[in-house]
N, C-alpha and C. Protein backbone atom coordinates (compact mmCIF):
# COMPACT_ATOMS: atom_id res chain seq x y z
N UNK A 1 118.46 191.91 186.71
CA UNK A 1 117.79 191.24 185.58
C UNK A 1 117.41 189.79 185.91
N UNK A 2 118.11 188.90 186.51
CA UNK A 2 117.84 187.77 186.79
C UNK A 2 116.70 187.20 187.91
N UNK A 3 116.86 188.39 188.66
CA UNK A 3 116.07 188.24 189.93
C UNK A 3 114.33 188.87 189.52
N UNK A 4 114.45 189.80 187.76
CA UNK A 4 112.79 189.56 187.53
C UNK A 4 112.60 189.10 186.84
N UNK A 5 113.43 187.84 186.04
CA UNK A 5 113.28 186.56 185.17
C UNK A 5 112.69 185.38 186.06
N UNK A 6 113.07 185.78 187.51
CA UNK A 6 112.87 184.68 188.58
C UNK A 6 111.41 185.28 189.31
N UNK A 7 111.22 186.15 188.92
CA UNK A 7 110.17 186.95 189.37
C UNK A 7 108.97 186.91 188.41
N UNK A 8 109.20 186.97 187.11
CA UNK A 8 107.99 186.67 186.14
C UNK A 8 107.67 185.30 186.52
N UNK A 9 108.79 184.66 186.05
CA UNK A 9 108.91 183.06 186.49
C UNK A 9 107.75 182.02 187.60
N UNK A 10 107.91 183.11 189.01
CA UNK A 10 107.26 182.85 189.70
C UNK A 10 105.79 182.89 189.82
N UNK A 11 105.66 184.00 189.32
CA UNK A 11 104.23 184.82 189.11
C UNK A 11 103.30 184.29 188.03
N UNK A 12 104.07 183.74 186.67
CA UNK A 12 103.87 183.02 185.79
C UNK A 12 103.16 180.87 186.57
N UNK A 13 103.78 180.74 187.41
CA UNK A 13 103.63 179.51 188.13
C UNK A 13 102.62 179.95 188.85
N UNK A 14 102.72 180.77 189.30
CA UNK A 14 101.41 180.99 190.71
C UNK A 14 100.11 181.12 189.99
N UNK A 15 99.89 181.67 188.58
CA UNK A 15 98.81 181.86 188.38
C UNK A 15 98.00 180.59 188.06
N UNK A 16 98.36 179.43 187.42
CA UNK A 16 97.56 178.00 187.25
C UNK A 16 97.44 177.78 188.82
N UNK A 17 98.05 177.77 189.50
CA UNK A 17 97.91 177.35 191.26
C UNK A 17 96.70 178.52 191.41
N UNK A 18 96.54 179.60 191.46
CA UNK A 18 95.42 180.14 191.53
C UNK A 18 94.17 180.11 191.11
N UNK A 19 94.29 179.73 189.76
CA UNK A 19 92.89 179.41 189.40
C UNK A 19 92.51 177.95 189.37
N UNK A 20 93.57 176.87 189.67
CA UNK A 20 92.99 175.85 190.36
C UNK A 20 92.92 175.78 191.80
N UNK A 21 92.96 177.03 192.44
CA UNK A 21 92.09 176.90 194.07
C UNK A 21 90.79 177.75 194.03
N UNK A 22 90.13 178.46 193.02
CA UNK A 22 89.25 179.16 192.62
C UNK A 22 88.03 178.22 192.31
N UNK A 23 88.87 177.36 191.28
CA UNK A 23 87.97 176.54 190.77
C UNK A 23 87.42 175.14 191.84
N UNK A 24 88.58 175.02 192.50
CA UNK A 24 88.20 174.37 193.83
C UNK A 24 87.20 174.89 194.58
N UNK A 25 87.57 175.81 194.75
CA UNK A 25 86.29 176.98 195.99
C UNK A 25 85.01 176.96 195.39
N UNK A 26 84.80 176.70 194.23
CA UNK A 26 83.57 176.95 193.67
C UNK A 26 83.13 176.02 193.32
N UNK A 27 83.50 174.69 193.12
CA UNK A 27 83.19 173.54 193.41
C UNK A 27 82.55 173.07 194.75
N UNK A 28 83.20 173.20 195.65
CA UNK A 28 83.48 172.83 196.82
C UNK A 28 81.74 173.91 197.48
N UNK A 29 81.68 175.02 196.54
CA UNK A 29 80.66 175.95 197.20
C UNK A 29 79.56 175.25 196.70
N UNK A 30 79.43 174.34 195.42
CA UNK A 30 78.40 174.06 194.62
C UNK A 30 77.85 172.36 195.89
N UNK A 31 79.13 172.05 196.00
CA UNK A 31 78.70 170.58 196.93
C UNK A 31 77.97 171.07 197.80
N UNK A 32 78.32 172.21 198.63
CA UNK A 32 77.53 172.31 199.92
C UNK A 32 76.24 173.09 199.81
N UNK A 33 75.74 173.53 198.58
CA UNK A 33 74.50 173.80 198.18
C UNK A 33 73.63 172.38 197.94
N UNK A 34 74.51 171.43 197.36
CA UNK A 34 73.14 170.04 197.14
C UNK A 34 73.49 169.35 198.53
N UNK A 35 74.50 169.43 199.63
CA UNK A 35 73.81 168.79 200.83
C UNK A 35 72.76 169.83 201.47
N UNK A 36 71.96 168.74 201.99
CA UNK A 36 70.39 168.82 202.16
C UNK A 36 69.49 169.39 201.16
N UNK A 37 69.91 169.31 199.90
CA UNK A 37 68.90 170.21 199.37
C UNK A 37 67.59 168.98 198.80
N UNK A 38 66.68 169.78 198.33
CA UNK A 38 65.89 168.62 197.46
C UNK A 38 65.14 168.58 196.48
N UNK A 39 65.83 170.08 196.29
CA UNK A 39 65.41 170.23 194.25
C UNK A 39 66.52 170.83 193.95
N UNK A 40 66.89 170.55 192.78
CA UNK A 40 67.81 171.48 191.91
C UNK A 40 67.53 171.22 190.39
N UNK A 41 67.32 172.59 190.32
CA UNK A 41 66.71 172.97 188.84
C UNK A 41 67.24 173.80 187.95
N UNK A 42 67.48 173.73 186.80
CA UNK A 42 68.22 174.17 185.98
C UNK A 42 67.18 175.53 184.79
N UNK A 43 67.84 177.26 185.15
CA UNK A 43 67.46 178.13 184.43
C UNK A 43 68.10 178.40 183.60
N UNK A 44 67.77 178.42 181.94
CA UNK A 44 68.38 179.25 181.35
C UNK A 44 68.45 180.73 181.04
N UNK A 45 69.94 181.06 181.53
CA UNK A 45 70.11 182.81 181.72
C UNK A 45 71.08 183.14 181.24
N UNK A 46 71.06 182.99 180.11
CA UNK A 46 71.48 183.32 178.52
C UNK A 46 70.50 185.35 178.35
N UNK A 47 71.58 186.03 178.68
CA UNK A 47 71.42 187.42 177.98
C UNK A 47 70.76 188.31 179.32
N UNK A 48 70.95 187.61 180.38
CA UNK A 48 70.33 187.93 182.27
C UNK A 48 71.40 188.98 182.75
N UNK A 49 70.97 190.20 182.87
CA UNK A 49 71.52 191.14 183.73
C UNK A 49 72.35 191.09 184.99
N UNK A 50 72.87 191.34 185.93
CA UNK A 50 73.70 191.21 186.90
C UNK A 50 72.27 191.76 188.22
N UNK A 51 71.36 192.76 187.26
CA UNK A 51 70.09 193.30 188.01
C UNK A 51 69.05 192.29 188.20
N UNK A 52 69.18 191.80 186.68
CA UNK A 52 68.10 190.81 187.00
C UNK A 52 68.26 189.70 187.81
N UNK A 53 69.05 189.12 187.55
CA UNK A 53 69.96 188.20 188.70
C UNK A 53 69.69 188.39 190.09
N UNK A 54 70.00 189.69 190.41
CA UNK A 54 69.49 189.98 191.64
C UNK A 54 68.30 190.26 191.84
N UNK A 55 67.44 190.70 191.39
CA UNK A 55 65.87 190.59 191.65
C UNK A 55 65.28 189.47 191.94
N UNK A 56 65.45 188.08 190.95
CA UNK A 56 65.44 187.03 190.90
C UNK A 56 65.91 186.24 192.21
N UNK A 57 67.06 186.82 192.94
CA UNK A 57 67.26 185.84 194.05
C UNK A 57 66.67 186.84 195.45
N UNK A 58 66.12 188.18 195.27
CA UNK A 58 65.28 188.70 196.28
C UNK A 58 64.36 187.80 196.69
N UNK A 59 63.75 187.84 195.36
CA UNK A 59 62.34 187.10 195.18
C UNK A 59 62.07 185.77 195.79
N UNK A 60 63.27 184.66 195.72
CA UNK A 60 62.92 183.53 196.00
C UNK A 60 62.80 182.95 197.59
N UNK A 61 62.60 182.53 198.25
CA UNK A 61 62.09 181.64 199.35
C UNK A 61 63.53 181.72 199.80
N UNK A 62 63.35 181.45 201.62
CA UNK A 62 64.34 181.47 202.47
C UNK A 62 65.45 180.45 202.07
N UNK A 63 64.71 179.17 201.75
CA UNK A 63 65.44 177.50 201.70
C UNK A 63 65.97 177.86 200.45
N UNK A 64 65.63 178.94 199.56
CA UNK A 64 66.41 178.71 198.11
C UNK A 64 67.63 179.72 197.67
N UNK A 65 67.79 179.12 196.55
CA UNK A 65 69.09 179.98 196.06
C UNK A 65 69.46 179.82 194.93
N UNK A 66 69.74 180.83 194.07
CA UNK A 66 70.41 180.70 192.92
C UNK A 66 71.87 180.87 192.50
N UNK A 67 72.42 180.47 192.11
CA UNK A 67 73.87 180.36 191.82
C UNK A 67 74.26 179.79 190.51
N UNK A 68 75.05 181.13 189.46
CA UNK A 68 75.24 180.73 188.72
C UNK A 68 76.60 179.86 188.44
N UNK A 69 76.70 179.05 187.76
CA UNK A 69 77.43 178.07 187.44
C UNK A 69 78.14 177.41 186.35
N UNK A 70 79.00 177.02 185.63
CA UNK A 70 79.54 176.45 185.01
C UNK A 70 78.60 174.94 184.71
N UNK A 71 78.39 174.77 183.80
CA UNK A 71 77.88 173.23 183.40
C UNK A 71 78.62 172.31 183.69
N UNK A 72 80.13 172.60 183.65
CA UNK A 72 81.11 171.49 183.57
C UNK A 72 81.13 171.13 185.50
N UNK A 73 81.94 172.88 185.97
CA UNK A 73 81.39 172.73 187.48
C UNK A 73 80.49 171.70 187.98
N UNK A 74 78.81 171.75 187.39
CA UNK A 74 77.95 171.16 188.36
C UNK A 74 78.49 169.79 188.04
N UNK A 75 78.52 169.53 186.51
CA UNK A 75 78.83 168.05 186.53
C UNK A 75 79.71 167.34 187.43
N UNK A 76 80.58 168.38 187.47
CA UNK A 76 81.74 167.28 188.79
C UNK A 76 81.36 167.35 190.02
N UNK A 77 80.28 168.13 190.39
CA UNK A 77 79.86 168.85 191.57
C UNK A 77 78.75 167.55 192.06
N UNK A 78 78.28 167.05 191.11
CA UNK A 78 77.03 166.00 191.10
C UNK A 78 77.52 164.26 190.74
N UNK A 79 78.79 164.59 190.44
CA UNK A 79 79.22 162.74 190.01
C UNK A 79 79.19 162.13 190.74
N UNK A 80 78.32 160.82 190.28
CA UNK A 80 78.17 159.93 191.53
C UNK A 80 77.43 160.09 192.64
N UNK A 81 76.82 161.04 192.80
CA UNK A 81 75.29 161.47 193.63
C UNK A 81 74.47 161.40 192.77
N UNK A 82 73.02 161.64 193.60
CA UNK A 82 71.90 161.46 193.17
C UNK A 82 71.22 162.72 192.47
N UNK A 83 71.94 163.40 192.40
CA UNK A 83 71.82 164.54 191.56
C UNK A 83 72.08 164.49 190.15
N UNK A 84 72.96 162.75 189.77
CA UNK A 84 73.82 163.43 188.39
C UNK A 84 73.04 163.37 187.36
N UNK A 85 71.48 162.80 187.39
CA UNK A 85 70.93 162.83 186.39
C UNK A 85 70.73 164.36 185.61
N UNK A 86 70.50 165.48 186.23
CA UNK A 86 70.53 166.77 186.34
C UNK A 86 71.33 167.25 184.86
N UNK A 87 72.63 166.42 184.77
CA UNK A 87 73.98 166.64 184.01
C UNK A 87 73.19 166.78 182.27
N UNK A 88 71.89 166.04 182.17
CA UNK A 88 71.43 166.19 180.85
C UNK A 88 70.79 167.20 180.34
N UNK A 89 70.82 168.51 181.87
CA UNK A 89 69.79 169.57 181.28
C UNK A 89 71.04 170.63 181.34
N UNK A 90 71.94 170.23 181.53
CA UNK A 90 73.44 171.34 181.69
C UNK A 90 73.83 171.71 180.29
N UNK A 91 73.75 172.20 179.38
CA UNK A 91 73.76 172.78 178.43
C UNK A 91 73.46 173.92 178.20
N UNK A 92 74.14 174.71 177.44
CA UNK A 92 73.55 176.44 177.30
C UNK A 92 74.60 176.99 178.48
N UNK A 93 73.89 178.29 178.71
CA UNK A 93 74.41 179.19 180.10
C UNK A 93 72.70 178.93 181.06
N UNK A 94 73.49 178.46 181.85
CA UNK A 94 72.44 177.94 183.22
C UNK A 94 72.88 178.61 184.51
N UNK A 95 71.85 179.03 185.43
CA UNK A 95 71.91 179.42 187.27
C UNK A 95 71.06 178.28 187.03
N UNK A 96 71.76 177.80 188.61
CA UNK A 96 71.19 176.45 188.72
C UNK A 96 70.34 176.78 190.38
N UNK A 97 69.02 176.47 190.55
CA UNK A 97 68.10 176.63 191.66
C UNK A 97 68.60 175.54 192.57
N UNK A 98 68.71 175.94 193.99
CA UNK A 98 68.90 175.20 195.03
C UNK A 98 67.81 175.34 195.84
N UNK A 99 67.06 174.17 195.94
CA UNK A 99 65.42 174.54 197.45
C UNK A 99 66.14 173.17 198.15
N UNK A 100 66.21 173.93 199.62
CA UNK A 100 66.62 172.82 200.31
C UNK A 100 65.49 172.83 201.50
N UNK A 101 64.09 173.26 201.45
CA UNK A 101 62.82 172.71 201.77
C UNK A 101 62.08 172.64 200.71
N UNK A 102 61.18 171.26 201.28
CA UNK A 102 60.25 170.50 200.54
C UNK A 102 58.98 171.32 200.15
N UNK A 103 58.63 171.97 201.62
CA UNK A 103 57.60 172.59 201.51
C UNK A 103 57.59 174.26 200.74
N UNK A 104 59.00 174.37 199.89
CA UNK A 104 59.18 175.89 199.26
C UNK A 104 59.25 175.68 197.73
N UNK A 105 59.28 174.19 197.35
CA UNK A 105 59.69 173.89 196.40
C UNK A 105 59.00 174.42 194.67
N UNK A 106 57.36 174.68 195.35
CA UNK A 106 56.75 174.93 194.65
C UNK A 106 56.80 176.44 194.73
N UNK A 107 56.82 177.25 195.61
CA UNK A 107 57.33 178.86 195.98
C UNK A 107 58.47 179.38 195.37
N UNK A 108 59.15 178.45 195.49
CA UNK A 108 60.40 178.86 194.47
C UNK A 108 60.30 179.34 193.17
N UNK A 109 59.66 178.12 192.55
CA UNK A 109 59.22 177.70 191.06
C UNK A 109 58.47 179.18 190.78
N UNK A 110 57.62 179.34 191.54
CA UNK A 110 56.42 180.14 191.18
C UNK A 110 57.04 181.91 191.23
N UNK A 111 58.23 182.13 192.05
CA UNK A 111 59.23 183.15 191.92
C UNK A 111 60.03 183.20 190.73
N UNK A 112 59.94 181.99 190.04
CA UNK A 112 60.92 182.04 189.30
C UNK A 112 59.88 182.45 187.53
N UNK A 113 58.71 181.98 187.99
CA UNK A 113 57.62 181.74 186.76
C UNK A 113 57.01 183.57 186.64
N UNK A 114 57.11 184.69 188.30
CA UNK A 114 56.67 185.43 188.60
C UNK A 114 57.75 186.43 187.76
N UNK A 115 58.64 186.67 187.93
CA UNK A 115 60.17 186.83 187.07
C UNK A 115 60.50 186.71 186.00
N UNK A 116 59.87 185.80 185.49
CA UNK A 116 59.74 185.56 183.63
C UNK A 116 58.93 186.47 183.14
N UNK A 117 57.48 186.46 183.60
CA UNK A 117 56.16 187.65 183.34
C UNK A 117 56.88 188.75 183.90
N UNK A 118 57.55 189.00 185.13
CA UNK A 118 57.68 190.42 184.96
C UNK A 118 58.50 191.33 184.41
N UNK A 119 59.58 190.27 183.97
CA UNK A 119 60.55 190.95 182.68
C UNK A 119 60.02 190.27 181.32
N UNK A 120 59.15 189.74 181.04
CA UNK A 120 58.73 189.05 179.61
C UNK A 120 60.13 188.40 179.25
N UNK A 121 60.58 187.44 179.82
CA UNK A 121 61.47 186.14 179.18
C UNK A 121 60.79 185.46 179.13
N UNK A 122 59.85 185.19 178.21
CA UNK A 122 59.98 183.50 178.03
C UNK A 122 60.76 182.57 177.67
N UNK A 123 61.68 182.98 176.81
CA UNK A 123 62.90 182.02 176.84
C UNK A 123 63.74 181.42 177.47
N UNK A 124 63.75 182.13 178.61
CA UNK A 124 64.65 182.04 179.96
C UNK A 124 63.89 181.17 180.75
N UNK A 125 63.76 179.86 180.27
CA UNK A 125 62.56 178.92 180.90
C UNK A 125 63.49 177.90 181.90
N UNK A 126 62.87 176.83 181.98
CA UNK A 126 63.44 175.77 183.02
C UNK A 126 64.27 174.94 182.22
N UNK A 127 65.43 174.52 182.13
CA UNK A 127 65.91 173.11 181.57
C UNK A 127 65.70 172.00 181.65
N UNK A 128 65.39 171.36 183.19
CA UNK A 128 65.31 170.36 183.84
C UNK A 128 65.75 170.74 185.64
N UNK A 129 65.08 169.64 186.17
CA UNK A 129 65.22 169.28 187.78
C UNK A 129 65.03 168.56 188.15
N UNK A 130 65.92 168.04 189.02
CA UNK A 130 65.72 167.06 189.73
C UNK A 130 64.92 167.10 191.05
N UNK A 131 64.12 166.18 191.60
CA UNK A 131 63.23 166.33 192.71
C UNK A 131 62.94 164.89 193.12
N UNK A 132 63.35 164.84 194.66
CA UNK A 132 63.20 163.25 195.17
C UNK A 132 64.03 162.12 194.45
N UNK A 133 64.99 162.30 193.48
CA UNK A 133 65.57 161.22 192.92
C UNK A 133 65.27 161.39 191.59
N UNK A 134 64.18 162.09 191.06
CA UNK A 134 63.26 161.75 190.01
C UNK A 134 63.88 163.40 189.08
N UNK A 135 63.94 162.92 187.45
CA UNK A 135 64.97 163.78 186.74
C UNK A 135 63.24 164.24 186.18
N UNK A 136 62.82 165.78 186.03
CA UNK A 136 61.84 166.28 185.36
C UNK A 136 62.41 167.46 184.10
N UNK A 137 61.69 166.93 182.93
CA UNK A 137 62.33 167.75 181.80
C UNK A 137 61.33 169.40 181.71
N UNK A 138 61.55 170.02 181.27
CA UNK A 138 60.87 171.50 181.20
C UNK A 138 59.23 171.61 180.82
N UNK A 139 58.98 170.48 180.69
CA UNK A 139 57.27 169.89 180.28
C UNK A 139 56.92 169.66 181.60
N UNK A 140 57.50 169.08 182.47
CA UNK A 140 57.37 168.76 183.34
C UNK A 140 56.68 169.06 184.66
N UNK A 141 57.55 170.66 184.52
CA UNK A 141 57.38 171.30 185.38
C UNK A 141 55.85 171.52 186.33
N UNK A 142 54.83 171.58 185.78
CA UNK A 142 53.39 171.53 186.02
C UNK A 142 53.37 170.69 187.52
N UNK A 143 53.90 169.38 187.56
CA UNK A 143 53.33 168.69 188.09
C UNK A 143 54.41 168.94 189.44
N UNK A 144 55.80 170.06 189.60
CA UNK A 144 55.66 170.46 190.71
C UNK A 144 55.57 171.61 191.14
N UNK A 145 55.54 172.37 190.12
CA UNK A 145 54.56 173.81 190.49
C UNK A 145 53.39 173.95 191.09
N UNK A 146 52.69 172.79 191.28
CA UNK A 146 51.26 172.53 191.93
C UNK A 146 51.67 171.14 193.17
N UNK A 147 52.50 171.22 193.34
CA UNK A 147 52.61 170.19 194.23
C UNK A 147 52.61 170.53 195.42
N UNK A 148 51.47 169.96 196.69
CA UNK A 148 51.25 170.40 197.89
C UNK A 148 52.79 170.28 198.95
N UNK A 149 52.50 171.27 199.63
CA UNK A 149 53.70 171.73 201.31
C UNK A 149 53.56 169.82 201.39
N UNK A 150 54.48 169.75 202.56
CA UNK A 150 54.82 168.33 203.11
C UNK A 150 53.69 168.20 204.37
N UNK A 151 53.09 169.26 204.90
CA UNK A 151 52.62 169.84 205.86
C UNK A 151 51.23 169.27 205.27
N UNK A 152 50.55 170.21 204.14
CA UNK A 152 49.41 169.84 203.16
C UNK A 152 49.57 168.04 203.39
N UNK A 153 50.43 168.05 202.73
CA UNK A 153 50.19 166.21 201.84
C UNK A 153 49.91 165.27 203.19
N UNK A 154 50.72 165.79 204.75
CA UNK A 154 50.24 164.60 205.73
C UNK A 154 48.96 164.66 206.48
N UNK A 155 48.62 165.86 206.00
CA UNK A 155 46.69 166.35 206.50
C UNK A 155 46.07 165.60 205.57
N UNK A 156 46.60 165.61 204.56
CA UNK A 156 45.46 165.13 203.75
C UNK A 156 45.64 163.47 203.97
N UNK A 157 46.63 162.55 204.22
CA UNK A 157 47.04 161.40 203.78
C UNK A 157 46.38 161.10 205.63
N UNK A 158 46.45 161.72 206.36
CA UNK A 158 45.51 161.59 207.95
C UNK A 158 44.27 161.57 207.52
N UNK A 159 43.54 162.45 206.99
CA UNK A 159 42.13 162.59 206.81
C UNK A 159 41.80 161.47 205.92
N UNK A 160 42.55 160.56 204.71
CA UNK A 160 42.42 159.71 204.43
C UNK A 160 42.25 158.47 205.26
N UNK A 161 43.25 158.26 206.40
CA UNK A 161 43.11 156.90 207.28
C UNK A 161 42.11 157.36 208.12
N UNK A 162 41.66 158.55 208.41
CA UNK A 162 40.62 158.52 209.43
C UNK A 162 39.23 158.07 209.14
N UNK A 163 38.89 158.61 207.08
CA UNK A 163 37.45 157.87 206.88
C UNK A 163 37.62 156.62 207.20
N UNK A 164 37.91 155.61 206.75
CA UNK A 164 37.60 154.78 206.88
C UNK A 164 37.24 154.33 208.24
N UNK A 165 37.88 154.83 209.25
CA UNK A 165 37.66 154.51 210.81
C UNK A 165 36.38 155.29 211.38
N UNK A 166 36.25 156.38 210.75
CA UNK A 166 35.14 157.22 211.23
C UNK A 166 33.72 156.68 210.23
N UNK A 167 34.16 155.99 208.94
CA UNK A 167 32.86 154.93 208.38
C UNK A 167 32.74 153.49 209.22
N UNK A 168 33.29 152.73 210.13
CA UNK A 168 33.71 151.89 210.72
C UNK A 168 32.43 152.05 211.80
N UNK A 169 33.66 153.11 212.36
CA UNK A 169 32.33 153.57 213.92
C UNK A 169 31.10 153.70 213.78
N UNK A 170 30.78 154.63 212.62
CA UNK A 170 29.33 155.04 212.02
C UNK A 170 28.33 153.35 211.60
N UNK A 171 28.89 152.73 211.38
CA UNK A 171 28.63 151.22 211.11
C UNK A 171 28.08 151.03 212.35
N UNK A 172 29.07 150.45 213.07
CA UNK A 172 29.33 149.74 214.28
C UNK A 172 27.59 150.51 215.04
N UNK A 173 27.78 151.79 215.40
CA UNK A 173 26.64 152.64 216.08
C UNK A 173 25.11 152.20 215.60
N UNK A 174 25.43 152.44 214.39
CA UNK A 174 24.10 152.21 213.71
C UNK A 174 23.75 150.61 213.97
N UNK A 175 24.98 149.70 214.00
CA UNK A 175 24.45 148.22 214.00
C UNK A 175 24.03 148.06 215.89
N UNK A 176 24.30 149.28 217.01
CA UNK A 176 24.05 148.70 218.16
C UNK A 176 22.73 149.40 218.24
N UNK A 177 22.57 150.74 217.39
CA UNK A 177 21.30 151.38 217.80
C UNK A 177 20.39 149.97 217.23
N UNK A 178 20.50 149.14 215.88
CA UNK A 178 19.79 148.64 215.64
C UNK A 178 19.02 147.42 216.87
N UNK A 179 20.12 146.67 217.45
CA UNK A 179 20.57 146.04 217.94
C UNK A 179 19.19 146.37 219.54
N UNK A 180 19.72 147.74 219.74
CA UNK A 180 18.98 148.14 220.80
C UNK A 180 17.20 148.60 220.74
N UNK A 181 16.74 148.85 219.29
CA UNK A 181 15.51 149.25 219.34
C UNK A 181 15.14 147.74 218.86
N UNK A 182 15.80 146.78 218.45
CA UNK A 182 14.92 145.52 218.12
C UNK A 182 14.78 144.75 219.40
N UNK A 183 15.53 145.14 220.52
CA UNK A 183 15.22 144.35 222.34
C UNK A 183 14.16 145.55 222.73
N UNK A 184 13.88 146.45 222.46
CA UNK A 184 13.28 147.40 222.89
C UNK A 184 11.90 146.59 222.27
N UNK A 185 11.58 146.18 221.02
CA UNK A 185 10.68 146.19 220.60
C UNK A 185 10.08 145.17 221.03
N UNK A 186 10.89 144.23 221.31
CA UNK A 186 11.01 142.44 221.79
C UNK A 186 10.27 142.42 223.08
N UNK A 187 10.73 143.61 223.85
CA UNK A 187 10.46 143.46 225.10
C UNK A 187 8.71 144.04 225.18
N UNK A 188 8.56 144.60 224.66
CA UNK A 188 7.23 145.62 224.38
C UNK A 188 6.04 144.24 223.94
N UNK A 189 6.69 144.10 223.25
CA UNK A 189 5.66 142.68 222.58
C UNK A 189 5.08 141.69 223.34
N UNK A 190 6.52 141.21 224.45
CA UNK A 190 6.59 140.50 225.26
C UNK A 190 5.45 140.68 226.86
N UNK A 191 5.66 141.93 226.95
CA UNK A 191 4.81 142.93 227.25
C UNK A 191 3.18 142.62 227.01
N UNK A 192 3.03 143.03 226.15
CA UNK A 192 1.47 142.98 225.30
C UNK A 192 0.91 141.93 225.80
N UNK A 193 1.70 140.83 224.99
CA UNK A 193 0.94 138.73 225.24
C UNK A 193 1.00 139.02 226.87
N UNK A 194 1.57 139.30 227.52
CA UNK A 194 1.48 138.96 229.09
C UNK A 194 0.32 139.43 229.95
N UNK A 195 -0.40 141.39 229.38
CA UNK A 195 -1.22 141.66 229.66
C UNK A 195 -2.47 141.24 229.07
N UNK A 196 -2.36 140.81 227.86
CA UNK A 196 -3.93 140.20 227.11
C UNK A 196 -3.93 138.98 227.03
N UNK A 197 -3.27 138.05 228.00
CA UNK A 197 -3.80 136.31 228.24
C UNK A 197 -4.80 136.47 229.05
N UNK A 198 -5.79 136.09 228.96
CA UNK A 198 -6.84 135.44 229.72
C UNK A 198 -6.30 135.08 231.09
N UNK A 199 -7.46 135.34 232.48
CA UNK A 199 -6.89 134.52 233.52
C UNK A 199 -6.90 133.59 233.33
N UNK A 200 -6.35 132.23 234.49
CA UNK A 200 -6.36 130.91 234.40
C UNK A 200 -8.05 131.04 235.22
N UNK A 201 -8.67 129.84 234.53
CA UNK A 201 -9.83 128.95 235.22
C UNK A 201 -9.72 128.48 236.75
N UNK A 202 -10.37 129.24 237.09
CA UNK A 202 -10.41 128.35 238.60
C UNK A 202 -10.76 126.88 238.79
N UNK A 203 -10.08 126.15 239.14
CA UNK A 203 -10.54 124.64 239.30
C UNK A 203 -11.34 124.28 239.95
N UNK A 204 -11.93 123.28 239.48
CA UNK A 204 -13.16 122.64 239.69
C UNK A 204 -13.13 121.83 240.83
N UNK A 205 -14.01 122.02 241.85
CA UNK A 205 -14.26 121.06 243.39
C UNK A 205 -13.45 119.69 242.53
């Protein structure tokens, strides 16, 4: 009798030690999702299948991931990083999006927008995300659902410094062609007066 009083006893102790190394592990799993990442966005999946869930993370991009989460979790998961603004869209039941490329960020989104239409949730919309430092509320979203690859944005931001250099040259050319048909013309002229002067007079005894 004593030895399963000492035995509940034990078992009774072990279980808070267990679910505070659980809750550790899943913490600890949530940190190493926001190193390197560089969006994290907040779904609400309030009444989301265990199927749908998984369809949803077929769907998304190599760099991403969904993982559902505790609100309280992310909050401690994000204190004091640059993530914690995030903490104001944590409300409800949320999977929270991890893109840890720049250039998927909008691929993600658009898996996730593709997923709403094909089960008709609209309710199951965005909360908020964070992106580059910058906290975006569920209005938001537009402006990075359309936001160009990193790849896109330095073609384009090249082709920007190059007009001006390629209007430069185009200058420059045009000011030597000018340059060159006005000696051309100079010389031609010069030309002309030399053949239509009069000889000189022969001098007089």
């Amino acid at each position: 009798m004593p030895s399963l009083i000492c035995s509940l006893r034990s078992s009774g102790a072990a279980a808070p030690s267990l679910r505070a190394a659980l809750r550790r592990m899943r913490r600890e799993s949530v940190e190493r999702e926001l190193e390197g990442c560089q969006m994290v966005a907040g779904l609400w999946c309030h009444c989301l299948t265990v199927r749908q869930i998984q369809c949803l993370r077929g769907a998304l991009p190599k760099s991403a991931k969904l993982v559902v989460a505790k609100n309280t979790l992310l909050g401690k998961s994000t204190d004091g990083t640059s993530w914690e603004s995030i903490r104001s869209c944590a409300r409800g039941m949320n999977a929270w999006l991890f893109v840890r490329s720049e250039d998927e960020v909008a691929a993600a989104l658009k898996a996730c927008r593709d997923f709403q239409r094909q089960w008709k949730l609209d309710l199951n919309d965005f909360t908020g995300a964070v992106f580059q430092g910058r906290l975006y509320g569920p209005q938001d979203f537009g402006v990075l659902e359309t936001s160009p690859a990193k790849a896109d944005s330095n073609a384009y931001l090249l082709g920007s410094l190059q007009l001006p250099a390629a209007s430069l040259i185009g200058l420059l050319q045009a000011f030597q062609e000018s340059i060159s048909s006005a000696d051309v013309a100079v010389s031609s002229a010069a030309g002309a007066d030399t053949t239509g002067s009069p000889a000189p007079a022969p001098a007089s005894d």
